[in-house]
Protein backbone atom coordinates (compact mmCIF):
# COMPACT_ATOMS: atom_id res chain seq x y z
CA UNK A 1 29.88 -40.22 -0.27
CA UNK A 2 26.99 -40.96 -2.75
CA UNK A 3 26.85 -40.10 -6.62
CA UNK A 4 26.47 -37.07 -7.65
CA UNK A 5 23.15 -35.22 -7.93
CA UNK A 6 23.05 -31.82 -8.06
CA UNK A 7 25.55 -29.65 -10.65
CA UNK A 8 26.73 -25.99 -10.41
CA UNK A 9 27.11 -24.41 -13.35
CA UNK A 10 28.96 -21.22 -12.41
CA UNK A 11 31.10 -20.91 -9.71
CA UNK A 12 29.19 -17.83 -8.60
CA UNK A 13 24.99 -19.48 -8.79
CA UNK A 14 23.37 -19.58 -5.96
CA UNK A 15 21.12 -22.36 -7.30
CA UNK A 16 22.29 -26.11 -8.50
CA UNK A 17 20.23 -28.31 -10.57
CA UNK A 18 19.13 -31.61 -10.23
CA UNK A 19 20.22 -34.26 -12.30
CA UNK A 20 17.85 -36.71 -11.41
CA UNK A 21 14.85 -36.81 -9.20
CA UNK A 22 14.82 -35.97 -5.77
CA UNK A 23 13.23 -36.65 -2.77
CA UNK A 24 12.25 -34.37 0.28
CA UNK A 25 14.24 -35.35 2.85
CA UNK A 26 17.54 -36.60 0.67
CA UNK A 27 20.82 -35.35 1.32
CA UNK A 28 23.18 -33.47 -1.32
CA UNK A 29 26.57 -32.72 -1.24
CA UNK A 30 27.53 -29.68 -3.45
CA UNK A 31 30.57 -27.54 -3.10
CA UNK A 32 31.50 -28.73 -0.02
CA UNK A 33 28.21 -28.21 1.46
CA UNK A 34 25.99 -31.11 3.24
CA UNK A 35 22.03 -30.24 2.36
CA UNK A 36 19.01 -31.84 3.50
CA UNK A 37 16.23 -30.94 0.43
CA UNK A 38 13.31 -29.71 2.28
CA UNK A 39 11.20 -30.60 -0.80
CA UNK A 40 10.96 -33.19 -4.00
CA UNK A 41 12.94 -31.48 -7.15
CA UNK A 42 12.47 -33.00 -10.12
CA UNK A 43 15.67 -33.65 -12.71
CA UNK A 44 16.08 -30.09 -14.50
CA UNK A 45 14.61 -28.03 -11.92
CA UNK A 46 16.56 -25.85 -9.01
CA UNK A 47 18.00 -26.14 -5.59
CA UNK A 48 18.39 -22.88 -3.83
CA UNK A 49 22.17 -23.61 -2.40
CA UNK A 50 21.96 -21.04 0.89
CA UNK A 51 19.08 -19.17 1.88
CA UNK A 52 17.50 -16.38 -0.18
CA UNK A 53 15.38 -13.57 0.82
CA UNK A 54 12.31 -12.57 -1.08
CA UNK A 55 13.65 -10.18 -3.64
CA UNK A 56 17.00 -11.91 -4.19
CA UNK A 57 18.56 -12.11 -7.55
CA UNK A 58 18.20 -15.75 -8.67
CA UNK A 59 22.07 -16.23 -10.31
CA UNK A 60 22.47 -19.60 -12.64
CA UNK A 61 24.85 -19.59 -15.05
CA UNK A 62 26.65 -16.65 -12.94
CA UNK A 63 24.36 -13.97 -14.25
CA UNK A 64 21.09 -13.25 -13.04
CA UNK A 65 17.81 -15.38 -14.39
CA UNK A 66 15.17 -14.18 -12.06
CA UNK A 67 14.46 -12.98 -8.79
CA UNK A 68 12.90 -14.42 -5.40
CA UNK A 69 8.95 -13.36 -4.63
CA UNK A 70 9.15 -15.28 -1.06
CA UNK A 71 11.94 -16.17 1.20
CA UNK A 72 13.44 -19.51 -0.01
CA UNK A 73 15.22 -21.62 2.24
CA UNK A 74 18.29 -23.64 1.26
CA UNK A 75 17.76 -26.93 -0.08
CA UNK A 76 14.32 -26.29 -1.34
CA UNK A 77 13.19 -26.20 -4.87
CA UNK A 78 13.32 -22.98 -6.89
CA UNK A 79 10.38 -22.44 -10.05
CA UNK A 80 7.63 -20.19 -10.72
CA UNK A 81 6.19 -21.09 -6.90
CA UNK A 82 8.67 -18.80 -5.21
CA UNK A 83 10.57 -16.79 -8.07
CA UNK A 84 9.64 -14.71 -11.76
CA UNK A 85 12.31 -15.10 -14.42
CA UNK A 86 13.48 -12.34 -15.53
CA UNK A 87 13.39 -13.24 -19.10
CA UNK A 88 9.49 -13.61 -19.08
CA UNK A 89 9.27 -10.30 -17.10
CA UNK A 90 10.48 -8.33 -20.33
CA UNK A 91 8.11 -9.85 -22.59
CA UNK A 92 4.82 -9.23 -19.87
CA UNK A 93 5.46 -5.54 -19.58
């Protein structure tokens, strides 16, 4: 199996984040899950870990950091394309 390249930090996220860059097309293995990225991630960013519907909460460090604004399938890259933080939605109001 190769190195590591994706952590979870909560046992209950639904995203991982990439600790290096990563290529479309790679494959991760994270919590006993094989998945194929369907897009490049760069180190820092998100992995969506199972599919997530448009409107789904967006849980990383087990609580809630933003929510989905398209259907995002799993393996592909999570940021402000396809989700709104929650933490810049109280200061926009």
């Amino acid at each position: 199996m190769s190195a590591k390249k994706v952590v979870v930090l909560h046992e209950e996220d639904n995203v991982g984040v990439a600790i290096s860059n990563l290529q479309e097309g790679d494959t991760v293995y994270v919590k006993e899950m094989v998945i194929r990225l369907h897009s490049d991630i760069a180190f820092g960013h998100k992995i969506a870990l199972k599919d997530l519907p448009s409107g789904e909460q967006v849980l990383k460090y087990g609580v809630p950091i933003g929510i989905t604004t398209s259907e995002v399938k799993q393996g592909e890259h999570l940021h402000v394309h396809n989700m709104e933080s929650l933490y810049m939605k109280q200061f926009t109001r």
